[in-house]
Protein backbone atom coordinates (compact mmCIF):
# COMPACT_ATOMS: atom_id res chain seq x y z
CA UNK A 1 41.98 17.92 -19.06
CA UNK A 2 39.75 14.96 -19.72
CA UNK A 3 42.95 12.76 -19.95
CA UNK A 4 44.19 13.69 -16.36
CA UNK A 5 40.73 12.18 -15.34
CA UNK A 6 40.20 8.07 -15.26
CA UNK A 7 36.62 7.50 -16.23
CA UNK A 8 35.24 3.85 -15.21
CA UNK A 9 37.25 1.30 -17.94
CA UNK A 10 35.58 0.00 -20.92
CA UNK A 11 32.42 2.49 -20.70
CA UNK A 12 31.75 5.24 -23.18
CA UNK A 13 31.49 9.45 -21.96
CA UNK A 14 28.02 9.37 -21.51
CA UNK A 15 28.04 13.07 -21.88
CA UNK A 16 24.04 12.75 -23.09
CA UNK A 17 23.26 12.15 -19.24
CA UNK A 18 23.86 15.52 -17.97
CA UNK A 19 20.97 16.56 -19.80
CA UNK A 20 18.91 14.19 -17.77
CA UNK A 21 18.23 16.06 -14.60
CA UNK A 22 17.46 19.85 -16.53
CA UNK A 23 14.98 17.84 -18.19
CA UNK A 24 13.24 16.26 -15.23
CA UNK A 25 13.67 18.94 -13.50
CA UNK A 26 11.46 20.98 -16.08
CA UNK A 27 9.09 17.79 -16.37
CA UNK A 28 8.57 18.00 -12.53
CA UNK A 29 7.98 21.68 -12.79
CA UNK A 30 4.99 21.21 -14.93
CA UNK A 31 3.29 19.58 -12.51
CA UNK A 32 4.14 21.34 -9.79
CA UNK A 33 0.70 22.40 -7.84
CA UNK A 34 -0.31 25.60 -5.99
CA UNK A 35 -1.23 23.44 -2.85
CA UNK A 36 2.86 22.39 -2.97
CA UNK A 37 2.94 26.82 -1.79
CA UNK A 38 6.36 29.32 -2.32
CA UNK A 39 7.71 26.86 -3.91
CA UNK A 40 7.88 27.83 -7.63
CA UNK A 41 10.83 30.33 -7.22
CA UNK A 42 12.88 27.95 -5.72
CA UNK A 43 12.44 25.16 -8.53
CA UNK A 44 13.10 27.71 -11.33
CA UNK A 45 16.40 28.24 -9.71
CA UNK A 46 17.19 24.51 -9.77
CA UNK A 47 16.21 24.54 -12.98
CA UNK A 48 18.81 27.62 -14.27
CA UNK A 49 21.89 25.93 -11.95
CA UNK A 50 21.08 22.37 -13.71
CA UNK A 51 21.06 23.77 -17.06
CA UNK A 52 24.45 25.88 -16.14
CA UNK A 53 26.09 22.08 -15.30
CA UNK A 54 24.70 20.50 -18.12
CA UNK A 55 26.17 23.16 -20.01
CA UNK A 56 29.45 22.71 -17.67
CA UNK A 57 29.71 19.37 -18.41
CA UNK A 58 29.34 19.45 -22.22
CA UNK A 59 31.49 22.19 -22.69
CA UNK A 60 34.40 20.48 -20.33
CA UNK A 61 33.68 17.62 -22.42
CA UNK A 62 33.88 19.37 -25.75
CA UNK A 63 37.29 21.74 -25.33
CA UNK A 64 38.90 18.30 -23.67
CA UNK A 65 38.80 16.84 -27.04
CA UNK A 66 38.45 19.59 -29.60
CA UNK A 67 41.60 22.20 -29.71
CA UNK A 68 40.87 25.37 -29.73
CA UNK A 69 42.61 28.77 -28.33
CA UNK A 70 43.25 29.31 -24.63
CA UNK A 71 40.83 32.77 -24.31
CA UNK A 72 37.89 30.53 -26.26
CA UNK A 73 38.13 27.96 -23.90
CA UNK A 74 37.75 29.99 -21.04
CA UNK A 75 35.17 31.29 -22.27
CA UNK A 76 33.12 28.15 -23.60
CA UNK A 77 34.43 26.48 -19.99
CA UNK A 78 33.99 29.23 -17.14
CA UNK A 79 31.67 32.08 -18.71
CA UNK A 80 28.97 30.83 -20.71
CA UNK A 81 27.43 28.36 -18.62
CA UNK A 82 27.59 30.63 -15.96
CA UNK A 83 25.90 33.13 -18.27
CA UNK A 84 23.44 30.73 -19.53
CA UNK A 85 22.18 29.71 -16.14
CA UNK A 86 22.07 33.35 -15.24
CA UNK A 87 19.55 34.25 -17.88
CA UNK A 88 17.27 31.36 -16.83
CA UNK A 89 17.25 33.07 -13.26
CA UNK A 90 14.10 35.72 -12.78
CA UNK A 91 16.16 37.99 -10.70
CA UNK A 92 17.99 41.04 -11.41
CA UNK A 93 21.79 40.70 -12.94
CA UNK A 94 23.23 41.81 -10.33
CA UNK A 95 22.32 38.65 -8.29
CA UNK A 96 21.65 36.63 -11.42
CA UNK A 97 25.23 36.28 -12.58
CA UNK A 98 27.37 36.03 -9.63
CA UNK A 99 24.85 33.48 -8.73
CA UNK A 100 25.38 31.91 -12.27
CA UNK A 101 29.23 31.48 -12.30
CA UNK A 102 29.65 30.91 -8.65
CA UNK A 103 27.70 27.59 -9.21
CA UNK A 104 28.63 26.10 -12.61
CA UNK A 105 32.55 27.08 -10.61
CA UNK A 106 31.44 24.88 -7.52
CA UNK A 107 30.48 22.52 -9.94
CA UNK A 108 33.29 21.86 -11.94
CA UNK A 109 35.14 22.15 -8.99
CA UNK A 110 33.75 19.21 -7.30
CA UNK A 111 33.51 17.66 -10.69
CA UNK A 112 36.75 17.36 -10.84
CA UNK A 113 37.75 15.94 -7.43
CA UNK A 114 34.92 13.45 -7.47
CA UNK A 115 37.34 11.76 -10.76
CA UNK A 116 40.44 12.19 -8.65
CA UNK A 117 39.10 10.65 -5.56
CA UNK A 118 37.00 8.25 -6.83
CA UNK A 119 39.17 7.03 -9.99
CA UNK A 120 37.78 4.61 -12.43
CA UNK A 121 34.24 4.77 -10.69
CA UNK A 122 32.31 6.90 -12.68
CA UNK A 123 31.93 7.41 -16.66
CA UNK A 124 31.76 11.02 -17.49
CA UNK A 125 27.99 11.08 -17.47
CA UNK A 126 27.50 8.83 -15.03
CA UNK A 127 29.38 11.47 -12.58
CA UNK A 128 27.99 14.64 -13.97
CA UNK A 129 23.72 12.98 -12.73
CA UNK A 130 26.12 12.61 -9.29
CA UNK A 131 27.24 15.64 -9.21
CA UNK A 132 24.41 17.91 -10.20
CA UNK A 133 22.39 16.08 -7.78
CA UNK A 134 24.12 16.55 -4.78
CA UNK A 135 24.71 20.04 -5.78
CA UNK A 136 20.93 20.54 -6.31
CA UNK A 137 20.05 19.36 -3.15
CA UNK A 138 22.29 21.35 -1.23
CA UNK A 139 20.80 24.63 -3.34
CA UNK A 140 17.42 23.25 -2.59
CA UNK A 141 18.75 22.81 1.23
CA UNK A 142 19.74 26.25 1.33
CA UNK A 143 16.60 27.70 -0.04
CA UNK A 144 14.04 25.77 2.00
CA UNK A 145 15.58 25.73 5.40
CA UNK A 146 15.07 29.17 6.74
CA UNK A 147 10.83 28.13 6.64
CA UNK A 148 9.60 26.68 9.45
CA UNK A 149 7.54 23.64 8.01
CA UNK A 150 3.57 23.60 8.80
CA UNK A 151 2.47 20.55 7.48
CA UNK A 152 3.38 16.43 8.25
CA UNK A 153 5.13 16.07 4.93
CA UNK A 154 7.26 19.92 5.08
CA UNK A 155 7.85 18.70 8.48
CA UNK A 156 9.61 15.38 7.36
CA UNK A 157 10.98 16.80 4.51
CA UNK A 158 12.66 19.02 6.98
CA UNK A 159 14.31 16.24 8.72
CA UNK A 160 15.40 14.50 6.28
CA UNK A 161 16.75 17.37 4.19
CA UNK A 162 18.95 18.50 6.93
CA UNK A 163 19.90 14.94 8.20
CA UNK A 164 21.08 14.37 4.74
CA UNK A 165 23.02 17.86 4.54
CA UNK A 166 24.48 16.66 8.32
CA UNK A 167 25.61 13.57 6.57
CA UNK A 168 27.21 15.49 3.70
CA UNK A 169 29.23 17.89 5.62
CA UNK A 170 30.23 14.54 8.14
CA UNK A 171 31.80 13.36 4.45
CA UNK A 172 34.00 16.17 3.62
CA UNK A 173 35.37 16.80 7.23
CA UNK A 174 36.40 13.01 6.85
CA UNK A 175 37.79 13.38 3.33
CA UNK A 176 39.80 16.78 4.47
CA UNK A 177 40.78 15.55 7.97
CA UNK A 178 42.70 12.46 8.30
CA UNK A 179 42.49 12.08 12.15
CA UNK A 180 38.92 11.57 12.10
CA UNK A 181 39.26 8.29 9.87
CA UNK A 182 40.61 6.47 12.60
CA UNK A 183 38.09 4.64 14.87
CA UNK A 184 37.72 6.25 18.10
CA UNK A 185 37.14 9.59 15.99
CA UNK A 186 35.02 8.47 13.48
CA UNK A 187 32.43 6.92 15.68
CA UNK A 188 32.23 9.88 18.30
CA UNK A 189 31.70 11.34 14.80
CA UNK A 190 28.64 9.53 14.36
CA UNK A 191 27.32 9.94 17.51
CA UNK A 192 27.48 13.24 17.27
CA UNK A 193 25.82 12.78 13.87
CA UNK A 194 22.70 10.77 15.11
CA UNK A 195 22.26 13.73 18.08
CA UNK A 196 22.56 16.58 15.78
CA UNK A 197 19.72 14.83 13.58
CA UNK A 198 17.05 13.65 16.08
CA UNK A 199 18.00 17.09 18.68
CA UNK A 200 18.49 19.99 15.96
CA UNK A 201 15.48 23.20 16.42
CA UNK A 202 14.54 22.03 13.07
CA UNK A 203 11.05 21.38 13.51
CA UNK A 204 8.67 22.39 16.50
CA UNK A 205 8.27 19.74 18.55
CA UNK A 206 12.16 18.61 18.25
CA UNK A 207 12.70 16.39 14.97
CA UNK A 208 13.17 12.74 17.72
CA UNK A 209 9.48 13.75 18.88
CA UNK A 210 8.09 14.84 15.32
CA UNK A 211 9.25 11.44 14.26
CA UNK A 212 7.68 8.98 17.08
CA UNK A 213 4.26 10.85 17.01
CA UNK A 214 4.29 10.40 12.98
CA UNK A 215 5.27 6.85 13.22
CA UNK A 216 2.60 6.32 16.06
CA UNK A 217 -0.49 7.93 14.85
CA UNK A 218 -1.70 5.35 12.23
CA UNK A 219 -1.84 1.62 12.48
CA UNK A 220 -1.51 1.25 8.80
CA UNK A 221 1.53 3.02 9.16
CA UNK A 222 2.74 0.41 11.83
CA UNK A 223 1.68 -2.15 9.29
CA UNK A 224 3.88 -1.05 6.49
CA UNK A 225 6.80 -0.56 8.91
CA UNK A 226 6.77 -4.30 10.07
CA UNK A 227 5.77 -5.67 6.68
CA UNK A 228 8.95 -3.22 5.44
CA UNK A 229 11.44 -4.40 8.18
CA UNK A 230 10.38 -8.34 7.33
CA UNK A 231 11.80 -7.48 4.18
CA UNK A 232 14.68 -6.16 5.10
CA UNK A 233 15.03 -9.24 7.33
CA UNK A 234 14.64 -11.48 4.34
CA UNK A 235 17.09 -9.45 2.64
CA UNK A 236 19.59 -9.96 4.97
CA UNK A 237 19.33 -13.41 5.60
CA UNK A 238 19.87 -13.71 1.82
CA UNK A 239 22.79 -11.76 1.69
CA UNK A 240 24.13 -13.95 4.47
CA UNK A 241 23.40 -17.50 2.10
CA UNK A 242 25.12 -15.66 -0.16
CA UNK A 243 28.22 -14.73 1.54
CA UNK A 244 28.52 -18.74 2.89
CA UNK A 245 28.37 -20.17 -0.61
CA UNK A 246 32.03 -18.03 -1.17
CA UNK A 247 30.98 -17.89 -5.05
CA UNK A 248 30.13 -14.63 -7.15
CA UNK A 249 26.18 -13.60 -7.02
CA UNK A 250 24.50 -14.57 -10.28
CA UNK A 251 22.02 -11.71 -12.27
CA UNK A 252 19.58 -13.70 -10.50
CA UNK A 253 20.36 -13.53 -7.44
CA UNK A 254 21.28 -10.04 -6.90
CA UNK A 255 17.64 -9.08 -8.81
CA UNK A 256 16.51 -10.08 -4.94
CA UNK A 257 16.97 -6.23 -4.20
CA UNK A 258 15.37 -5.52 -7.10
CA UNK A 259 12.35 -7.55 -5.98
CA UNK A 260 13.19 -5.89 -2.19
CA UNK A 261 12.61 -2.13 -3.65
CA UNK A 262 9.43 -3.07 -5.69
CA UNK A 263 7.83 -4.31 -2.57
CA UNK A 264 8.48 -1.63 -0.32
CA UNK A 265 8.03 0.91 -3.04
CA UNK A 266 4.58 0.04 -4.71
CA UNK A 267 2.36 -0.54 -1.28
CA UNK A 268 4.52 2.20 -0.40
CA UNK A 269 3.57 4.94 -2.73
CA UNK A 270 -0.13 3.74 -2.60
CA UNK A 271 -0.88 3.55 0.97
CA UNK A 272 1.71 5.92 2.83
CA UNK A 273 3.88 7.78 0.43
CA UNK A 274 4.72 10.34 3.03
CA UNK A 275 6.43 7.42 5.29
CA UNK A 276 7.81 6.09 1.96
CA UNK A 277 9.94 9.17 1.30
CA UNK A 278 11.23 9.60 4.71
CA UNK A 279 11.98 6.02 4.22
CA UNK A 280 14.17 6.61 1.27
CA UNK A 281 16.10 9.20 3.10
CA UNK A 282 17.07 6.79 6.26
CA UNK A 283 18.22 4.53 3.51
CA UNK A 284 20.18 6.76 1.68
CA UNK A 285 21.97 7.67 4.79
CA UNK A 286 22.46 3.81 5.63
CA UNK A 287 24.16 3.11 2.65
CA UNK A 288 26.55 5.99 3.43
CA UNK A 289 27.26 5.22 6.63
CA UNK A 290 28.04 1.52 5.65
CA UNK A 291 30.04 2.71 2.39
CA UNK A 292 32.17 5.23 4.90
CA UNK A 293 32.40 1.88 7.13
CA UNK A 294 33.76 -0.41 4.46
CA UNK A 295 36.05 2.15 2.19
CA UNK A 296 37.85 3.80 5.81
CA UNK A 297 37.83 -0.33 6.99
CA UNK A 298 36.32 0.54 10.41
CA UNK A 299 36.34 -2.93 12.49
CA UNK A 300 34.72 -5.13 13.19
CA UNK A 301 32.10 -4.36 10.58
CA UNK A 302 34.77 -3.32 7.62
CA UNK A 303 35.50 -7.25 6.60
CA UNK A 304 31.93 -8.59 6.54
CA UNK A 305 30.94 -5.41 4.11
CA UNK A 306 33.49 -5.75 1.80
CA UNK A 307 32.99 -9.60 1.81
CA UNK A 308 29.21 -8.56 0.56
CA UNK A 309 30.93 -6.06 -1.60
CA UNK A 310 33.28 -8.38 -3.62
CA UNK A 311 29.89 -11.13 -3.78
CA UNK A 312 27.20 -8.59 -5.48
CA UNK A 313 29.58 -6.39 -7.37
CA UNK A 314 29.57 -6.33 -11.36
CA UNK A 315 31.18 -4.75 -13.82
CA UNK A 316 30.19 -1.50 -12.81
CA UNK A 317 31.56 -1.35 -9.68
CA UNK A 318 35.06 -1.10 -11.46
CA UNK A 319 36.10 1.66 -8.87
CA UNK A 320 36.29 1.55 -5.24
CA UNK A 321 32.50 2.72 -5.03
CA UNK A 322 29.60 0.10 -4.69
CA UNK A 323 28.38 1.77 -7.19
CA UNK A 324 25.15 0.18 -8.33
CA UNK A 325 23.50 -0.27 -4.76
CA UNK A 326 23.60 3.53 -4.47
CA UNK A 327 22.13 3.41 -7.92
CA UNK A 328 19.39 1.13 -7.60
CA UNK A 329 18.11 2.98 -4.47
CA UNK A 330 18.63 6.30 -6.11
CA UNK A 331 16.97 5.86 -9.68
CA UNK A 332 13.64 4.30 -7.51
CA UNK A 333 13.44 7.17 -5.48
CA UNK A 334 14.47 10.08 -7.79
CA UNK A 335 10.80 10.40 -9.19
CA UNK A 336 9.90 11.06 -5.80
CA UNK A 337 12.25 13.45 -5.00
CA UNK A 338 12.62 15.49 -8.42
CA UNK A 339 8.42 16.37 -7.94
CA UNK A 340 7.68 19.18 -5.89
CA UNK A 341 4.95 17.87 -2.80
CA UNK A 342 4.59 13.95 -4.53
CA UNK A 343 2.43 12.76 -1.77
CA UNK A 344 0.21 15.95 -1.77
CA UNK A 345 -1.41 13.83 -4.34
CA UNK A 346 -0.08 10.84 -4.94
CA UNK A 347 -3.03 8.93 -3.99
CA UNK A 348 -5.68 11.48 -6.13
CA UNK A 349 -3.75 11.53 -9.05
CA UNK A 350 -3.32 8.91 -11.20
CA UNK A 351 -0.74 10.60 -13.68
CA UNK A 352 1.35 11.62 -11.16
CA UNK A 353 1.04 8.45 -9.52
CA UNK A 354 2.38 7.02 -12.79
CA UNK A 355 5.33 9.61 -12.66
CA UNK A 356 6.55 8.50 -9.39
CA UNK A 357 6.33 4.37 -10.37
CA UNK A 358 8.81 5.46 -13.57
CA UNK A 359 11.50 4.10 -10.87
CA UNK A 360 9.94 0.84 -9.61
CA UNK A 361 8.71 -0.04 -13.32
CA UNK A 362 12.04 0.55 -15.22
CA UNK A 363 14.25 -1.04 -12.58
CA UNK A 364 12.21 -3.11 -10.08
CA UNK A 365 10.26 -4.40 -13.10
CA UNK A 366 11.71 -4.04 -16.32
CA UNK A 367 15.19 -4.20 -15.77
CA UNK A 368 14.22 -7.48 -13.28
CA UNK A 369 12.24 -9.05 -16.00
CA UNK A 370 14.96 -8.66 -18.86
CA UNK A 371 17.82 -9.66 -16.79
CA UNK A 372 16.57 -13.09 -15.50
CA UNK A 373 14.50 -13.60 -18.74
CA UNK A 374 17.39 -13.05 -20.62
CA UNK A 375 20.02 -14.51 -18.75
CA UNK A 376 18.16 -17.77 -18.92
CA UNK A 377 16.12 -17.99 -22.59
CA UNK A 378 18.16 -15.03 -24.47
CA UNK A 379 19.89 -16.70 -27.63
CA UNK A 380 20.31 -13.28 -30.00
CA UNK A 381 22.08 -10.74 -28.91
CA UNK A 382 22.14 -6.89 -29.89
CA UNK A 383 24.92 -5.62 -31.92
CA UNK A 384 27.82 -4.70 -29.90
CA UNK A 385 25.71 -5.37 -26.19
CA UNK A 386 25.75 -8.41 -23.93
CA UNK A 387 21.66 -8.01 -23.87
CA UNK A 388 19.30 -10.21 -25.67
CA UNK A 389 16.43 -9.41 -27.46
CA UNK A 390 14.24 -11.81 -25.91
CA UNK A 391 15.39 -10.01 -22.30
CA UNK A 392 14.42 -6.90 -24.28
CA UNK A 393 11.06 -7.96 -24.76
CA UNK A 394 10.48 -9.10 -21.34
CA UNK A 395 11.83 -5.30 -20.48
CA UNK A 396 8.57 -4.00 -22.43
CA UNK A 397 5.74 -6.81 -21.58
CA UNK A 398 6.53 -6.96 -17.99
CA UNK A 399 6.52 -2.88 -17.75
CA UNK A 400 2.90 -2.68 -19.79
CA UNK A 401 1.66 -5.65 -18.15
CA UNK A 402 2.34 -3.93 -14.59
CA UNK A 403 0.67 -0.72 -15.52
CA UNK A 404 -2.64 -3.15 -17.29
CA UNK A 405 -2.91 -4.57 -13.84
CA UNK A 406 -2.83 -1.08 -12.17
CA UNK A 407 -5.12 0.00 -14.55
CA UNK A 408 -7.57 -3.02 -13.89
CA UNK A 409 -7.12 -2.43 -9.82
CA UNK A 410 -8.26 0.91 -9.26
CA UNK A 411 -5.18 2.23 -8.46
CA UNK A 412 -3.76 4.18 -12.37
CA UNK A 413 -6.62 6.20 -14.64
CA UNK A 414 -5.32 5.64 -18.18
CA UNK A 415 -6.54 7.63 -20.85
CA UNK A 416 -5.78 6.54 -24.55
CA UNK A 417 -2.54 9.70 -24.26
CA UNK A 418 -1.52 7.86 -21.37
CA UNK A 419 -1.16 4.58 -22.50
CA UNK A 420 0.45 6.30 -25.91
CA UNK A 421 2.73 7.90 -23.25
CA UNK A 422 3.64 4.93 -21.08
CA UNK A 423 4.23 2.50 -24.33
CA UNK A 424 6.51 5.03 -25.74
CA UNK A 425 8.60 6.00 -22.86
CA UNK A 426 9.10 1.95 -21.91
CA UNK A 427 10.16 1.69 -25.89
CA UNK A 428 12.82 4.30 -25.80
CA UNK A 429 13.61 2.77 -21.35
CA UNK A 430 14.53 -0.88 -23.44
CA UNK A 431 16.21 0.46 -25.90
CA UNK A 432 18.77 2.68 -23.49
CA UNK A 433 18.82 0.01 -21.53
CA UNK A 434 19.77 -2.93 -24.10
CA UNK A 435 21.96 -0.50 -25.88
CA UNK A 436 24.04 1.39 -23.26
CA UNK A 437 27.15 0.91 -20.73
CA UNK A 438 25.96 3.22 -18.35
CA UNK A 439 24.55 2.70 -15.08
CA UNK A 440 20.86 1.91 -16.42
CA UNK A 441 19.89 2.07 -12.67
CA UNK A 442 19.96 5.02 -13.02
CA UNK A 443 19.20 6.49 -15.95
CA UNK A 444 15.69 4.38 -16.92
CA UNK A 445 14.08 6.23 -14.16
CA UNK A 446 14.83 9.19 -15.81
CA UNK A 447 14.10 8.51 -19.08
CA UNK A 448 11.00 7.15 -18.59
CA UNK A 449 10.02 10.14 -16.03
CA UNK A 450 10.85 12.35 -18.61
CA UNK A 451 8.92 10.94 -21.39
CA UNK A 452 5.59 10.49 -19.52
CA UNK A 453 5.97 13.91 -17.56
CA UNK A 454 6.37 15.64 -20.98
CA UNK A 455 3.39 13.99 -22.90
C-alpha cells in the first residue's frame, strides 16, 4: 500500500512521530487540575483514539513493507488498533469497541486521502501528527460542545473550537464540490463562514458580543492587541522587501517569523494567556483561508500569495502545501492546546508555565539561534545532516540561557528536578533537531513537552 502513496522526496518514514501526540497527550493528562471540571473523561478518550492511530499508523507502516498473509494483515491493520484503543476506553464493550474501530477506520481513511491529495507533502510521520490532530480535535469538538461554557476562557474556547470545526467542514465541501472553487461561490462561502462564526447560539451573549466585551474589558488587553498587530505590521512590511528583491529568502531572513511568534507568544503567555489562545485560533484560521486562497488561485489575491510562497519556501515545502508556516504556528501553540485549562494557571504555576514555553523555546529560540548561528560560523557538520555543531550548541545555550533569565525575572520557579528536566529535554530537542529530516517545527515542541511534562 505504502508504494501507492508519495511521501515528501528525500525524507525518511518518520513512523516514530505518531507516537508523539499519545505521549503528550498522557503528559498533559498528568497535569490536568480539578479546577479545569468534567473534563477528565473526555481526555482519557483522546488518549485511547491517539493510541488506536499510533497503533494505525505503525501497523500500516509495518504490513506495507513486511509480507505477511492476507487474514494477518487484516487483522494487525483494521482489528487490533481498534481493539487496543477500545481497552484504553473506561466504558462498557459494547460502546468501547465500536467506538474503537470506527475511529482508527476514520483514521486510516483520511490517512490515506491526505497522501493522495496532498502528494509529496508529507513524510509518513509527518502526516500521521496531521492527521491525529485534526481527528482529535474534532473528537474533542464533539465531546465538549453540547456544555454551555460558564467561564471567560470555556467561553472562548467555545468559539474558537467551533469556528475552527466551521472552517473544517468549509474544507471538505470545497474538496468534494467543484462548483464552489470558483470565485463567486467560494467567497459567498466565506461570508457565510464569518456569519456562522460571530452569529452561531454558541455562547450566551452571541459569540460577536462575547468577543467585543472580552476584548474591551482590560486595557492591558488593548495593549497587547496593538503591540501584537505592530508586529504583524512589521511582518508584513518585511515580507513585502522581500518579495521586491525577486531573490530566494535566506535562513535568516525567514527566522523573522520566528522572532514574530516569540514576541507575541512570551508577553503573551505571561500577561494574557487567555487572549493568547484565542489568538492562535484566528491565526490558524488565517493561514487556511489564505492557503485555500492561493492553492484554488482565487484573484486578485492568488498571485501575490504564491509570489510569498515560492520566496520563503524550503525544502520542505516539496508538495503543494506551505508546509512549514502551518508548522511553525502549530508546534508554538500545541503546548497550549494539548493541556487541559493552560491559562487556569498559567500565571501561578511555574512548571506549567514552563510546559507551555516548550514551543517558543525549541522553535522561536533554539531552532532561531542554531539556524543563523550556524548558517554563519558552522564549519563541522554532523554525519549525514546539513547542521553544524556549532548551530547545535547555540540550539542548547540559547534555550538554557532563556529559561536562566526567566528564572532570574520572577516569572519560572526552578527547582534543582527542573533544571535536570529542562537541560535534558533541550539535549535530546538538539539532537532531533540536528539529526532529523522531519519537520522539526513541529516535532521539538513535542519532544521537549514531553520530556519536561514527564519528569
Amino acid at each position: 500500500m505504502c508504494e501507492r502513496l508519495l511521501p515528501r522526496h528525500s525524507a525518511s518514514t518518520g513512523g516514530w512521530l505518531s507516537l508523539l501526540l499519545p505521549a503528550a497527550l498522557v503528559t498533559s493528562y498528568l497535569h490536568a487540575q480539578p479546577e479545569c471540571g468534567a473534563t477528565d473523561a473526555v481526555h482519557r478518550l483522546l488518549i485511547a483514539a491517539a493510541i488506536g492511530m499510533c497503533l494505525r499508523t505503525l501497523t500500516f507502516l509495518l504490513t506495507s513493507y513486511v509480507k505477511a498473509a492476507t487474514s494477518i494483515q487484516f487483522i494487525l491493520n483494521h482489528l487490533l488498533p481498534g481493539i487496543v484503543s477500545s481497552l484504553c476506553v473506561h466504558r462498557s464493550w459494547p460502546f468501547a469497541l465500536p467506538t474503537g474501530l470506527l475511529i482508527t477506520s476514520i483514521y486510516h481513511f483520511v490517512y490515506v486521502r491526505v497522501f493522495r491529495g496532498l502528494p509529496r507533502t508529507f513524510t509518513f510521520g509527518e502526516a500521521a501528527i496531521m492527521v491525529q490532530g485534526v481527528l482529535l480535535f474534532v473528537l474533542n469538538a464533539i465531546c465538549r460542545l453540547w456544555t454551555l461554557p460558564s467561564t471567560d476562557f470555556n467561553q472562548l474556547n467555545a468559539i474558537m473550537t467551533s469556528a475552527l470545526l466551521c472552517l473544517l467542514l468549509v474544507c471538505v465541501a470545497l474538496h468534494l464540490v467543484r462548483f464552489l472553487r470558483k470565485p463567486l461561490p467560494f467567497y459567498m462561502l466565506m461570508v457565510l463562514l464569518l456569519l456562522a462564526v460571530t452569529c452561531a447560539p454558541v455562547t450566551r451573549p452571541l459569540p460577536l458580543i462575547a468577543l467585543l466585551e472580552f476584548l474591551l474589558k482590560d486595557p492591558l488587553r488593548l495593549l497587547i492587541i496593538l503591540s501584537d498587530l505592530l508586529l504583524v505590521a512589521v511582518t508584513c512590511g518585511a515580507v513585502s522587501w522581500q518579495l521586491k528583491s525577486s531573490t530566494r529568502a535566506s535562513t535568516r531572513v525567514r527566522k523573522v517569523f520566528h522572532l514574530l511568534i516569540l514576541l507575541v507568544f512570551v508577553p503573551g503567555l505571561i500577561y494574557q494567556c487567555t487572549l493568547l489562545y484565542l489568538a492562535t485560533g484566528v491565526a490558524l484560521a488565517i493561514f487556511v483561508v489564505l492557503e485555500l486562497l492561493r492553492l484554488l488561485q482565487m484573484p486578485p489575491f492568488a498571485a501575490t500569495l504564491t509570489q510569498a510562497f515560492d520566496s520563503f519556501k524550503d525544502e520542505k515545502d516539496a508538495g503543494g502545501l506551505a508546509l512549514t508556516p502551518f508548522c511553525l504556528l502549530i508546534g508554538c501553540a500545541l503546548p497550549i492546546w494539548l493541556t487541559p485549562c493552560p491559562c487556569l494557571r498559567a500565571g501561578k504555576d511555574s512548571q506549567l508555565l514552563l510546559l507551555l514555553l516548550s514551543g517558543i523555546l525549541t522553535v522561536g529560540v533554539g531552532d532561531t539561534a542554531a539556524s543563523v548561528l550556524g548558517s554563519k560560523y558552522g564549519r563541522n557538520k554532523w554525519k549525514s545532516s546539513n547542521r553544524s555543531l556549532e548551530g547545535t550548541v547555540a540550539f542548547v545555550l540559547s534555550i538554557l540561557l532563556s529559561v536562566g533569565l526567566l528564572q532570574l525575572s520572577g516569572v519560572l520557579v526552578m527547582t534543582q528536578a527542573k533544571w535536570f528536566a529542562t537541560i535534558f529535554a533541550t539535549l535530546n530537542a538538539a539532537l532531533v533537531e540536528a539529526l532529523t529530516d522531519q519537520v522539526d517545527n513541529l516535532v521539538l515542541p513535542l519532544i521537549f513537552y514531553i520530556i519536561v511534562g514527564l519528569a
